[in-house]
Protein backbone atom coordinates (compact mmCIF):
# COMPACT_ATOMS: atom_id res chain seq x y z
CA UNK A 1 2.75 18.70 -20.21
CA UNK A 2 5.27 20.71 -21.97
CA UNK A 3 3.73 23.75 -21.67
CA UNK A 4 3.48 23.45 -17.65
CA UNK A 5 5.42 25.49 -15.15
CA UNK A 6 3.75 24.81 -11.98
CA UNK A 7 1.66 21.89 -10.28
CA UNK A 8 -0.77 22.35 -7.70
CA UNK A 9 -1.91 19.39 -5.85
CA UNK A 10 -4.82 19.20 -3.80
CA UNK A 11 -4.50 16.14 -1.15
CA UNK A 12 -1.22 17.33 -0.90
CA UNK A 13 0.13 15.36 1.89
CA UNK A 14 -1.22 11.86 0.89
CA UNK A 15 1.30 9.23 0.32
CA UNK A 16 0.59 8.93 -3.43
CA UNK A 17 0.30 12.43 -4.23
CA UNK A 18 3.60 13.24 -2.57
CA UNK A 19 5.39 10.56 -4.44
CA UNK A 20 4.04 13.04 -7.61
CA UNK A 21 4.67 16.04 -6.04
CA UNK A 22 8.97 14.60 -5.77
CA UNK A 23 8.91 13.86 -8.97
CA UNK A 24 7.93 17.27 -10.69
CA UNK A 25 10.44 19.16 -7.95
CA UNK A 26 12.97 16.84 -9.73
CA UNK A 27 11.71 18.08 -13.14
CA UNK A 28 12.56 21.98 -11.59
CA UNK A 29 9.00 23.21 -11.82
CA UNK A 30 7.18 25.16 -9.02
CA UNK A 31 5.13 22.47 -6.85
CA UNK A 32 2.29 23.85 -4.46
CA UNK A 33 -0.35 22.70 -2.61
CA UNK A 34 -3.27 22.15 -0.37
CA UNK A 35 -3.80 19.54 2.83
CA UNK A 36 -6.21 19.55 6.11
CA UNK A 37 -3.64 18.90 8.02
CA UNK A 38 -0.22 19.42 8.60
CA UNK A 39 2.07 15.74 8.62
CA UNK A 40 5.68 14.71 9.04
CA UNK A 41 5.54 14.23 5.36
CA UNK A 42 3.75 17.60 4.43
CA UNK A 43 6.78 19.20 6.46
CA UNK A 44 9.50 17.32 4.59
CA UNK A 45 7.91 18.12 0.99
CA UNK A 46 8.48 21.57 2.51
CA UNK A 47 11.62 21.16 3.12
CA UNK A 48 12.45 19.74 -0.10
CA UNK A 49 10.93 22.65 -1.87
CA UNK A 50 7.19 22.29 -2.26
CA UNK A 51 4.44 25.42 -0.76
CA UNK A 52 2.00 23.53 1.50
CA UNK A 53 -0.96 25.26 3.22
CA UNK A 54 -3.80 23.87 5.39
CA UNK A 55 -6.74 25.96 5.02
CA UNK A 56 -9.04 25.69 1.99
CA UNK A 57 -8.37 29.00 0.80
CA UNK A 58 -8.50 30.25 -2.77
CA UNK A 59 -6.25 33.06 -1.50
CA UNK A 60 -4.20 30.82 -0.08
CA UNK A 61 -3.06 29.78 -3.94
CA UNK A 62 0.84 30.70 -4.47
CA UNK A 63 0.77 33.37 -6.85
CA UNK A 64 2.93 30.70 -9.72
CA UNK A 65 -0.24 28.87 -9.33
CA UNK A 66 -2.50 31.08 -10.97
CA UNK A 67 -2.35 30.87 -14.35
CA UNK A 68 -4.04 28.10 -15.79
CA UNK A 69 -2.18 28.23 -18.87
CA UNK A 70 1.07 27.18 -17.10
CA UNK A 71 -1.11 25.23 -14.18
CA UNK A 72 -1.67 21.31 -13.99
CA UNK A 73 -4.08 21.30 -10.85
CA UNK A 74 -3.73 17.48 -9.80
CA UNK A 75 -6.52 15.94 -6.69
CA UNK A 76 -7.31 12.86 -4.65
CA UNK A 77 -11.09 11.40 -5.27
CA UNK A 78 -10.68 11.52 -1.50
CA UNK A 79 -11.38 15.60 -1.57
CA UNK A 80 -15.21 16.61 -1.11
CA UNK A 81 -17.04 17.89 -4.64
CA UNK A 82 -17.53 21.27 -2.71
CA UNK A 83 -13.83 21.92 -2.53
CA UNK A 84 -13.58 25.78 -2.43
CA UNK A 85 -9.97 25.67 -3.98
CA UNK A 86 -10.97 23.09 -6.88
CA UNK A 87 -13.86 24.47 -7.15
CA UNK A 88 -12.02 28.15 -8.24
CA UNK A 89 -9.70 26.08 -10.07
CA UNK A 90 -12.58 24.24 -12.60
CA UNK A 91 -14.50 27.76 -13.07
CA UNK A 92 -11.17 29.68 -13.90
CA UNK A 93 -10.91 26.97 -16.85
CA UNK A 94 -7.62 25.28 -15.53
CA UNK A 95 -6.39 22.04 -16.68
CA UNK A 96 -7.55 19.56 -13.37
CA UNK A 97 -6.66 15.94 -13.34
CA UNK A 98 -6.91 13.07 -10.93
CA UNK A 99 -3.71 11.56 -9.28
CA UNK A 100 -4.18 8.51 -11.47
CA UNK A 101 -4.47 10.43 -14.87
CA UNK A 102 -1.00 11.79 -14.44
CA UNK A 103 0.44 8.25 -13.67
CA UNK A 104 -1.28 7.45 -16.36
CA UNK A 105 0.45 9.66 -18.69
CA UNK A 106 3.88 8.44 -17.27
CA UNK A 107 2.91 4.64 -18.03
CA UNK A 108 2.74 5.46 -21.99
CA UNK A 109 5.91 7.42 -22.01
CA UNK A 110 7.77 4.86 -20.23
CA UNK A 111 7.42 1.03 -19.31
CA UNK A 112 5.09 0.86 -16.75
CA UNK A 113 5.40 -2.15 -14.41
CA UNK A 114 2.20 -1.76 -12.33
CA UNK A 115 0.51 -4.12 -9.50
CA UNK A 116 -3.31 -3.76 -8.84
CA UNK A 117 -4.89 -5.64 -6.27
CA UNK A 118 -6.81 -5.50 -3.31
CA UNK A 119 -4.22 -6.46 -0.96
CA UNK A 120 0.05 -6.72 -1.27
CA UNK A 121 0.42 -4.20 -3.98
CA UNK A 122 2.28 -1.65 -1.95
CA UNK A 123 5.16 -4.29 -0.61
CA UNK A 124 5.52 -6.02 -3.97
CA UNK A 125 5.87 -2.85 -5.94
CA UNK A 126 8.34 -1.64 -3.28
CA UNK A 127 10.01 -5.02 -3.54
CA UNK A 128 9.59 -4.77 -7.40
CA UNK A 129 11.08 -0.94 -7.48
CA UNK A 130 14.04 -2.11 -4.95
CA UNK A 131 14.96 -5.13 -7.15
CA UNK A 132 15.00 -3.01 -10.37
CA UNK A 133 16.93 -0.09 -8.61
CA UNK A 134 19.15 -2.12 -6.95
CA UNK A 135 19.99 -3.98 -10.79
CA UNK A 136 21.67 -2.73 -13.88
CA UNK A 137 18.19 -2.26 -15.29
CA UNK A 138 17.17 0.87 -12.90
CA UNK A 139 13.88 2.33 -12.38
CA UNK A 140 11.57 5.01 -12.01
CA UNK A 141 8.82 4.51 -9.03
CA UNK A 142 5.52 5.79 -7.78
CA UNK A 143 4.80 3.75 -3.90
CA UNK A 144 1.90 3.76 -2.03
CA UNK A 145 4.34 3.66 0.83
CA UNK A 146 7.46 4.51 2.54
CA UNK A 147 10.39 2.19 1.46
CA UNK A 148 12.49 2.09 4.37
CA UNK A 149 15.44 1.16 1.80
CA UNK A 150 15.50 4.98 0.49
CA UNK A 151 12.91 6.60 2.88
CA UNK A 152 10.78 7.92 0.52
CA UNK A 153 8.25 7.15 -1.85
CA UNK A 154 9.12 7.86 -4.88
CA UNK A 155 12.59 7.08 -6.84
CA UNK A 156 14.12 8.84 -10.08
CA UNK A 157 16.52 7.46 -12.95
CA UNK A 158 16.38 9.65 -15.71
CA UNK A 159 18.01 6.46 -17.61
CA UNK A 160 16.03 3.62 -17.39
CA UNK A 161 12.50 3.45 -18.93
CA UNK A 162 10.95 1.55 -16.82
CA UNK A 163 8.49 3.26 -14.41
CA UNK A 164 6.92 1.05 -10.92
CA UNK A 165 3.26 2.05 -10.04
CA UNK A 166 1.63 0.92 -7.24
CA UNK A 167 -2.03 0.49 -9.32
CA UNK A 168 -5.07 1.50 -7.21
CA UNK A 169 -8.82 0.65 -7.97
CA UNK A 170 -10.49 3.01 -5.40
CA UNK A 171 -12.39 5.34 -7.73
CA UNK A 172 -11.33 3.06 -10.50
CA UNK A 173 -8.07 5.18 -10.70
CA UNK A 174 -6.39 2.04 -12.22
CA UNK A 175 -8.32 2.86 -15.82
CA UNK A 176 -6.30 5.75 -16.31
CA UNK A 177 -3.03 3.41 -16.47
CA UNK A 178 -1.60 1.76 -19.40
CA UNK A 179 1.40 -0.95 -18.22
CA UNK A 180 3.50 -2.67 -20.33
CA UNK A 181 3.88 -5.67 -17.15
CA UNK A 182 1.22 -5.96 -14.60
CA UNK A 183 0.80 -8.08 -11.16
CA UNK A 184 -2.33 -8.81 -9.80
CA UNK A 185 -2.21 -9.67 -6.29
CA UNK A 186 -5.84 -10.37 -4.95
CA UNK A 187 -9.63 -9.12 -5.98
CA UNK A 188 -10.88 -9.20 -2.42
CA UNK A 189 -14.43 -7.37 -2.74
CA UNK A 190 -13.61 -3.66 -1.37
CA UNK A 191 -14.65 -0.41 -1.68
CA UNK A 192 -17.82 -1.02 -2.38
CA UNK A 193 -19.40 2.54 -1.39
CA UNK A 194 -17.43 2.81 -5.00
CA UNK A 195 -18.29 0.46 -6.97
CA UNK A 196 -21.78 -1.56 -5.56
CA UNK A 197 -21.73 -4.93 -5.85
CA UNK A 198 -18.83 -7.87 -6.27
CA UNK A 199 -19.57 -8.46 -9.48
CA UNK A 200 -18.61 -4.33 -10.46
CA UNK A 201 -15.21 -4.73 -8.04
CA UNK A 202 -14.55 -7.86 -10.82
CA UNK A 203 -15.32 -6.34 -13.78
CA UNK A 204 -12.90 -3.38 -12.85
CA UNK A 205 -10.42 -5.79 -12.82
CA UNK A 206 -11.33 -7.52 -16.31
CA UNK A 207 -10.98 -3.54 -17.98
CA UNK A 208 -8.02 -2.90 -16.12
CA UNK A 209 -6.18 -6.46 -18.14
CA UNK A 210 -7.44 -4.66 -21.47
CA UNK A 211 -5.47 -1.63 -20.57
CA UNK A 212 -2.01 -4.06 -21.28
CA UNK A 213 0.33 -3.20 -23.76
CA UNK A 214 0.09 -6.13 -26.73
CA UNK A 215 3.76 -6.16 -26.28
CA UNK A 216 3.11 -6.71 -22.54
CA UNK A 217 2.76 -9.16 -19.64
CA UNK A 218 -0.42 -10.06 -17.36
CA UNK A 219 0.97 -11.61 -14.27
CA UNK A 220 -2.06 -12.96 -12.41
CA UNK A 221 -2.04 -14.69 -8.85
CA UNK A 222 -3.18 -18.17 -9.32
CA UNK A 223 -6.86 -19.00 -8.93
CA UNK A 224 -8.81 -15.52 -9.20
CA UNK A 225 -12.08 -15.40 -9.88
CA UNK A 226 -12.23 -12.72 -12.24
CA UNK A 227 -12.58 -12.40 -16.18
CA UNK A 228 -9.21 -11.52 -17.83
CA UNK A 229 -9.35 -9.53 -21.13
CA UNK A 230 -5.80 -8.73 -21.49
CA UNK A 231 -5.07 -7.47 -25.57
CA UNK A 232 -3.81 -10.30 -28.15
CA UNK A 233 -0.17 -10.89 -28.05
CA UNK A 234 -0.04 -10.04 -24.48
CA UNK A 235 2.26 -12.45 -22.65
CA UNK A 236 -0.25 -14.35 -19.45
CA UNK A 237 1.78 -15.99 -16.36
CA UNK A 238 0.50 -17.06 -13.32
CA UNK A 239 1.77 -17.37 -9.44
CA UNK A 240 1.54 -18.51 -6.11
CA UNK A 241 3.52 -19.80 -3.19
CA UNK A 242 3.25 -23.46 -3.84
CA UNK A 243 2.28 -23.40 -7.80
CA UNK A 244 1.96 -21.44 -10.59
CA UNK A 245 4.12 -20.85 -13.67
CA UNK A 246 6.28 -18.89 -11.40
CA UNK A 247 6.63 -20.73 -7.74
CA UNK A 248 8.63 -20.98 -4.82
CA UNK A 249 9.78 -24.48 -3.73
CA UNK A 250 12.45 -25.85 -1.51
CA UNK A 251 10.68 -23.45 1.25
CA UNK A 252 12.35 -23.00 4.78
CA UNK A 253 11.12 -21.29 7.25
CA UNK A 254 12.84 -20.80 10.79
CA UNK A 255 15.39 -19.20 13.24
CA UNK A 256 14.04 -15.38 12.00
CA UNK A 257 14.49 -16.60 8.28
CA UNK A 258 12.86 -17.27 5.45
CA UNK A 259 14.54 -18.86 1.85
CA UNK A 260 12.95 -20.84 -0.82
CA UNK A 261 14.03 -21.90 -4.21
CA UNK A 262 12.25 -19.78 -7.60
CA UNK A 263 10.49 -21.67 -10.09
CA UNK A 264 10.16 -19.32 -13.04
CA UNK A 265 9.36 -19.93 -16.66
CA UNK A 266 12.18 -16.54 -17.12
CA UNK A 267 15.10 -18.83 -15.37
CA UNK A 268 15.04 -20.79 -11.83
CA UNK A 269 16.37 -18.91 -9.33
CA UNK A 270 17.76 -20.82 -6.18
CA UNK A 271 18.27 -19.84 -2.15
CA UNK A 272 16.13 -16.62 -2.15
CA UNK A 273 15.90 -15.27 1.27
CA UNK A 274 13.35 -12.52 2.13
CA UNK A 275 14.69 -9.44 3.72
CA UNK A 276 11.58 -9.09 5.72
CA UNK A 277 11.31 -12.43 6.75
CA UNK A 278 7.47 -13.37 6.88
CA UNK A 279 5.86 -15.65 5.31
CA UNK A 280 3.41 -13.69 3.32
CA UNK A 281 6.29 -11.82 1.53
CA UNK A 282 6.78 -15.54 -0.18
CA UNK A 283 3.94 -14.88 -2.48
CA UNK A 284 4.85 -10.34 -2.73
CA UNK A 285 8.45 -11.33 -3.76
CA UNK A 286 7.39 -14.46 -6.28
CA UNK A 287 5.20 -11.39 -7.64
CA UNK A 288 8.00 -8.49 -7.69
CA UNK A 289 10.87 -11.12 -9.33
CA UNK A 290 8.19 -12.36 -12.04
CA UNK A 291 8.46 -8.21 -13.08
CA UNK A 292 12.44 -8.03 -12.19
CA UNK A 293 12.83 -10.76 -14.83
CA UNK A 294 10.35 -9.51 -17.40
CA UNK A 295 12.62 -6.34 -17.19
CA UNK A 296 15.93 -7.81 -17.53
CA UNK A 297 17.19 -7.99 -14.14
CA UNK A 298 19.63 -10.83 -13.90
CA UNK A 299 19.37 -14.27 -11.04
CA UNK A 300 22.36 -12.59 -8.80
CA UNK A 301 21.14 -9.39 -8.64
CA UNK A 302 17.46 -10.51 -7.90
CA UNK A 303 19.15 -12.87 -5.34
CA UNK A 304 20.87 -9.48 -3.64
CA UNK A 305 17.80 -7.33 -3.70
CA UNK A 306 15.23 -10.12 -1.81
CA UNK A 307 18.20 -10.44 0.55
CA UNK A 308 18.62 -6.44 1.41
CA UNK A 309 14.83 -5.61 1.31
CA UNK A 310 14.17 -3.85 4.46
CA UNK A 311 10.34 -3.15 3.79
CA UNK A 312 7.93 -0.53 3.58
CA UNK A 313 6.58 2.06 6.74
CA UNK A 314 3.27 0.48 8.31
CA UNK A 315 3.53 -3.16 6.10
CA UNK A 316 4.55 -5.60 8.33
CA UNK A 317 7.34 -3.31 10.26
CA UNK A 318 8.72 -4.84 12.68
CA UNK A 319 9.64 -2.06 15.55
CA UNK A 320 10.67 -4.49 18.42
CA UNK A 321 11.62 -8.21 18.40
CA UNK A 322 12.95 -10.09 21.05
CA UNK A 323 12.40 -12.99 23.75
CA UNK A 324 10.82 -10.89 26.00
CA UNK A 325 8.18 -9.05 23.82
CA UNK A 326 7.29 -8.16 19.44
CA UNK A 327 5.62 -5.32 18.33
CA UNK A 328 5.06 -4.84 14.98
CA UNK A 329 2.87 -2.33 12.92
CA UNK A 330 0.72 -3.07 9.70
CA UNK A 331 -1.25 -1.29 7.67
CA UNK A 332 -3.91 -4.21 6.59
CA UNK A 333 -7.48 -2.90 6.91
CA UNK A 334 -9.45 -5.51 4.71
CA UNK A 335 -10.52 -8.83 6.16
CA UNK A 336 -8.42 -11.23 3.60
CA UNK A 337 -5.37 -8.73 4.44
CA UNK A 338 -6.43 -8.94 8.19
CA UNK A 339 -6.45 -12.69 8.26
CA UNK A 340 -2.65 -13.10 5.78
CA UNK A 341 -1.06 -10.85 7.60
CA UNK A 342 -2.70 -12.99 11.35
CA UNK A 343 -1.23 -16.06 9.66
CA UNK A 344 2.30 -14.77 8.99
CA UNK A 345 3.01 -14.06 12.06
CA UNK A 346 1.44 -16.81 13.32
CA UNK A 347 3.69 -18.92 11.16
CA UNK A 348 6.87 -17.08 11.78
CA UNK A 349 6.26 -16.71 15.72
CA UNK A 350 5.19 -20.41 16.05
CA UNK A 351 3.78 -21.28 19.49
CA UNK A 352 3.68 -17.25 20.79
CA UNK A 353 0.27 -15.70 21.96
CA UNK A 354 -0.61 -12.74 19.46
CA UNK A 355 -2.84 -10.07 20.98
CA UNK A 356 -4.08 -7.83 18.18
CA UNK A 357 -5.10 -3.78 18.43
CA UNK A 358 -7.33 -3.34 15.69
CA UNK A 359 -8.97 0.06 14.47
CA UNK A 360 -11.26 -0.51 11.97
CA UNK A 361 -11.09 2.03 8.77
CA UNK A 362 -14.09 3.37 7.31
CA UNK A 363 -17.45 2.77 9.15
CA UNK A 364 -19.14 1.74 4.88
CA UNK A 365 -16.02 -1.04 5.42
CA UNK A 366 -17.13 -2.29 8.62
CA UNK A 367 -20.78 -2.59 7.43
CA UNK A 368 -20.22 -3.92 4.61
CA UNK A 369 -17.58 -6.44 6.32
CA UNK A 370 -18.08 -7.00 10.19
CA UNK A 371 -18.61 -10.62 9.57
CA UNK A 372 -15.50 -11.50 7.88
CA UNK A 373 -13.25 -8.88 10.20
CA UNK A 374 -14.56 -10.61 13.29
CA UNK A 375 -13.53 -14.60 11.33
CA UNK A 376 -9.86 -13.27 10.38
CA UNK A 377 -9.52 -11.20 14.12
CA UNK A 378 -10.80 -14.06 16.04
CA UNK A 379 -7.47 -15.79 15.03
CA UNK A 380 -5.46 -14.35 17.59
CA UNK A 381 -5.54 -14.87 21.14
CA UNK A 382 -6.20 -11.80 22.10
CA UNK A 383 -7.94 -8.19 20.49
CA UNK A 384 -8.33 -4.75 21.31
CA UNK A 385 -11.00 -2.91 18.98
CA UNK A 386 -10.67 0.35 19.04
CA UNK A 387 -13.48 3.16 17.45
CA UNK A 388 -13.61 3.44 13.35
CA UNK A 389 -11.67 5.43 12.04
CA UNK A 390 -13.93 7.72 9.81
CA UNK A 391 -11.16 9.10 7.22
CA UNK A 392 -13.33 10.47 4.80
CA UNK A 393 -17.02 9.48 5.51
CA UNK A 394 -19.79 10.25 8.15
CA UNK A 395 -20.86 8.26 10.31
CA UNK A 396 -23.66 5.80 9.92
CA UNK A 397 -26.29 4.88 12.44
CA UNK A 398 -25.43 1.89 13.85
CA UNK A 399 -21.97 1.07 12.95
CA UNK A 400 -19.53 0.74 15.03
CA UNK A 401 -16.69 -1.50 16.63
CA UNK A 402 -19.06 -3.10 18.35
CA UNK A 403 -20.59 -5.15 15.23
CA UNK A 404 -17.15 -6.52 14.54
CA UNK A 405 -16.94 -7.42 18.57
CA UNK A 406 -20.23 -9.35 18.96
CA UNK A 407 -19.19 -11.60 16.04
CA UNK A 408 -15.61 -12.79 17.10
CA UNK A 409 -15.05 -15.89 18.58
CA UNK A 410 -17.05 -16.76 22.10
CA UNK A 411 -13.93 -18.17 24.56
CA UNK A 412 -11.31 -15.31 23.30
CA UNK A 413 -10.05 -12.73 25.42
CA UNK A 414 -11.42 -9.57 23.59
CA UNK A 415 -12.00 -5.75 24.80
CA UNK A 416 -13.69 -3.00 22.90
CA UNK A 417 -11.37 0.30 23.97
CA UNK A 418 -10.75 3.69 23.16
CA UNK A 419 -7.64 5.02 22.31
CA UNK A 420 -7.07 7.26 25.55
CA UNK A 421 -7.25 3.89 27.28
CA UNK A 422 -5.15 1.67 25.01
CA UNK A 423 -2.17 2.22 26.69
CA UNK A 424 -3.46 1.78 30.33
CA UNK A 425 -5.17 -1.27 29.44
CA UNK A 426 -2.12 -2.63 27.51
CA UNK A 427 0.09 -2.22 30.32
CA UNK A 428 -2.01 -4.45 33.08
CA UNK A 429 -2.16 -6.97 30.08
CA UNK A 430 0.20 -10.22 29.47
CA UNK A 431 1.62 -9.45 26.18
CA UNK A 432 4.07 -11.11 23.81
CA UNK A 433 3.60 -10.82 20.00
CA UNK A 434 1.87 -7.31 19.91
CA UNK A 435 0.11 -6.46 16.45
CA UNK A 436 -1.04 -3.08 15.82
CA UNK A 437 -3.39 -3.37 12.73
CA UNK A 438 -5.67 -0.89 10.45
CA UNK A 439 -4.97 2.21 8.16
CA UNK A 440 -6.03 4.91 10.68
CA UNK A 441 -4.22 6.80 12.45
CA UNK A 442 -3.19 4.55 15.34
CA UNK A 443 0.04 3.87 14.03
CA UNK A 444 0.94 7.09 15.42
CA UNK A 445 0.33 5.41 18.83
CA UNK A 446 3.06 2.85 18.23
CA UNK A 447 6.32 4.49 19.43
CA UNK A 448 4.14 5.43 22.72
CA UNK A 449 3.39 1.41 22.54
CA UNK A 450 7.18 0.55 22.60
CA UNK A 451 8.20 3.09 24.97
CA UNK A 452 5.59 1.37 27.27
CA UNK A 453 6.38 -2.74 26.51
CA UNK A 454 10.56 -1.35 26.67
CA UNK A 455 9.57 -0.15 30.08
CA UNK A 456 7.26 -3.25 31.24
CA UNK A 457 9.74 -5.87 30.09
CA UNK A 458 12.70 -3.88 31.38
CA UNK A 459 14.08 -3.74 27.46
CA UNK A 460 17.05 -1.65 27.17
C-alpha cells in the first residue's frame, strides 16, 4: 500500500466502493474509475475529485492509472468475469483486489468494529459510527449507506483507531475482515445463488467469528442458529430487545417517541431515546451501544448520540409524516427484513392502514423466497407489486411478481402494477401510512410519490 499512487475502482458508483474511493482522495492519491451508469453519487465523487467514466473502455483508463506498479485496481463481485477493463487490468499484471480485501487491510491496521448480518447492519453501524464520532473516542467509518447525520458514507479521524465496517457476506466478502468487536444482527438464509444451501449461508457465519481478534469481542443477537467459533480469549455477549446480556427495559413507546432503559454488562444506561423513533431501531441501537461501550464511549455521550441520530438514506426514512398521510422509504428486500420493518411501523402507527409498494430485488431472491415475501407482505392492508428488479442477473423463466402475488393473503386488497402506472393507480387509492419497500431502483420514484400524496391531501 505504500508504494501506491493511484486507485482505480471498478463499480465505481456503488455505495460501498464510494465510501473507499473518499477515503483514498483524503489520503491525496489519484482516484479513478469505472460505472454503467452515471448517479447523483458518481457526480458528487466527481466533484470531490475522483475521474468517473461510463463506458467499459480500456482507453477510457486515466493515464495515472496505468502503471501497475503504482496501481491498486479495486472491484465489486457484482461486475461480470468478462469485464473488458478488468480484464486488461489482470493480463497487464496489476495488483486487483475485491472491495472487501481492502477493508480488510484497514481492520488489521486499526480496530475494526464490524456488524455482519443479514439484515440491520447498515443502521447499526451508522448508529455505531455516529455514537463513536459524536464521543471523545472518534472514529473512522466504511457505511453501506448514506448517514443523513454527515451525508455521506464514509467518515475520517486520522486520530482515533477505531475503524466502523458495515460487514457484508455476499460473495463471502466478510472473510477478508479481521475485527477486533463484531455485531451480528441476523443469519436470515440469503444469497443463495452464492452460497447453495442454508447450511453454507451458516457456516459463513461460524468462519467469519474465527476471524476475531483474541483480544476482541463477539456480540451475537440472542438465539441464532448458527455455530460460533470465535478465537480463545475472545470476549462473547449477547442481545436482544427484551433479554440478553445487553437489553433494553423500561420500554415506552408513543406520541412519535421511543425511550427505554439499557441493561448492559459495560454499565446501565437509563432514558435512551431513539432518534429515529421505530421500534426496530430498539434492537440496531442495543447493538451499536454494546460497540460504543466496548470502545470507551462514556453513558452521556451514548445518551446524546441515540438522541441526535437522524438515520441512514433508504432505512426507514421517513419523507412525510402527518395526520393526513406517511410516506416513508426502506431499503428491506429480504422476507425477515420485509416483515421487521411491516411490524415497526405497524407498532409505531398503531391503528393506521399501511398500503405497501413492493419491488422485489433479484428474480434468484424471489424464487428462492416467494413464499415467505408473500407471509411478511400479506401483513399490511394493502400492496402494490411491482416487476423484479433484475440488478445484476437474467431473467429466469417463470419468475416473476406474480409468484409472490398468488401466495399473499386471500381477503387483502392487492394489485400487481408496473411502475408507469404506480402513480396513477396510487392516486385513485385511499392511502394513509404509505411504505415504499425493496433495493431497486424505485426509491427514485419517491419524491414523485410525495409530490403526488402533498397534492391529494392538500399538504402544504
Amino acid at each position: 500500500m505504500q508504494t501506491i499512487k493511484s486507485v482505480y475502482f471498478i463499480g465505481a458508483g456503488g455505495i460501498g466502493m464510494s465510501a473507499l474511493e473518499r477515503y483514498f482522495l483524503s489520503q491525496s492519491l489519484f482516484v479513478g474509475g469505472y460505472d454503467r451508469t452515471e448517479t447523483p453519487l458518481t457526480k458528487e465523487l466527481i466533484r470531490e475529485g475522483a475521474d468517473i467514466h461510463y463506458t467499459d473502455d480500456v482507453d477510457a483508463i486515466p493515464q495515472a492509472c496505468r502503471d501497475p506498479q503504482t496501481t491498486l485496481v479495486v472491484y465489486t463481485p457484482a461486475v461480470p468475469k468478462d469485464h473488458r477493463e478488468l480484464t486488461w487490468f489482470r493480463q497487464a499484471g496489476f495488483e486487483v483486489k475485491k472491495r472487501a480485501e481492502v477493508l480488510g487491510y484497514l481492520t488489521r491496521q486499526m480496530k475494526g468494529l464490524c456488524v455482519a448480518g443479514t439484515h440491520g447492519k447498515t443502521t447499526t453501524t451508522a448508529m455505531a459510527a455516529h455514537l463513536l464520532h459524536e464521543s471523545h473516542v472518534g472514529c473512522n467509518a466504511f457505511l453501506g449507506g448514506i448517514a443523513k447525520n454527515y451525508a455521506t458514507n464514509y467518515l475520517l479521524d486520522n486520530d482515533s483507531d477505531f475503524v466502523v465496517i458495515e460487514a457484508d457476506e455476499f460473495d463471502r466478502s466478510f472473510h477478508h475482515l479481521q475485527p477486533y468487536a463484531s455485531v451480528i444482527t441476523s443469519t436470515d438464509p440469503d444469497h443463495l445463488d452464492i452460497y447453495g444451501t442454508k447450511e453454507a449461508y451458516l457456516e459463513s457465519f461460524t468462519h467469519y467469528t474465527s476471524l476475531i481478534r483474541p483480544d476482541g469481542a463477539l456480540i451475537v443477537h440472542k438465539n441464532l442458529k448458527f455455530k460460533e467459533a470465535p478465537p480463545t480469549g475472545t470476549r462473547r455477549f449477547d442481545y436482544g430487545r427484551d433479554a440478553g446480556d445487553f437489553h433494553a427495559e423500561n420500554i415506552r413507546i408513543g406520541g412519535g417517541r421511543v425511550c427505554f432503559d439499557l441493561i448492559s454488562p459495560l454499565g446501565n444506561i437509563s432514558e435512551i431515546e431513539l432518534g429515529v423513533p421505530v421500534s426496530i431501531n430498539i434492537e440496531n441501537g442495543i447493538a451499536a451501544i454494546a460497540l460504543a461501550q466496548i470502545a470507551g464511549a462514556t453513558p452521556d455521550e451514548i445518551r446524546e448520540g441515540m438522541k441526535t441520530f437522524q438515520g441512514v438514506d433508504r432505512r426507514f426514512d421517513f419523507k412525510m409524516k402527518s395526520d393526513k398521510v406517511v410516506l416513508l422509504s426502506d431499503y428491506a428486500h429480504h422476507p425477515a427484513e420485509v416483515r421487521q420493518s411491516i411490524l415497526s411501523v405497524r407498532e409505531v402507527f398503531d391503528g393506521r392502514r399501511i398500503t405497501g409498494i413492493f419491488q422485489p430485488h433479484l428474480y434468484t431472491r424471489t424464487r428462492d423466497f416467494y413464499r415467505e415475501f408473500a407471509e411478511s407482505l400479506s401483513l399490511l392492508d394493502e400492496v402494490i407489486l411491482l416487476d423484479i428488479y433484475p440488478a445484476r442477473e437474467l431473467p429466469i423463466e417463470g419468475v416473476s411478481s406474480k409468484l409472490i402475488y398468488d401466495h399473499l393473503r386471500a381477503d387483502m386488497k392487492k394489485h400487481l402494477c408496473d411502475k408507469s402506472a404506480l402513480l396513477p393507480l396510487l392516486k385513485q387509492e385511499e392511502t394513509d401510512v404509505v411504505m415504499v419497500l425493496g433495493a431497486g431502483d424505485v426509491d427514485a420514484m419517491v419524491p414523485q410519490i410525495a409530490q403526488m400524496l402533498k397534492e391529494k391531501y392538500n399538504i402544504i
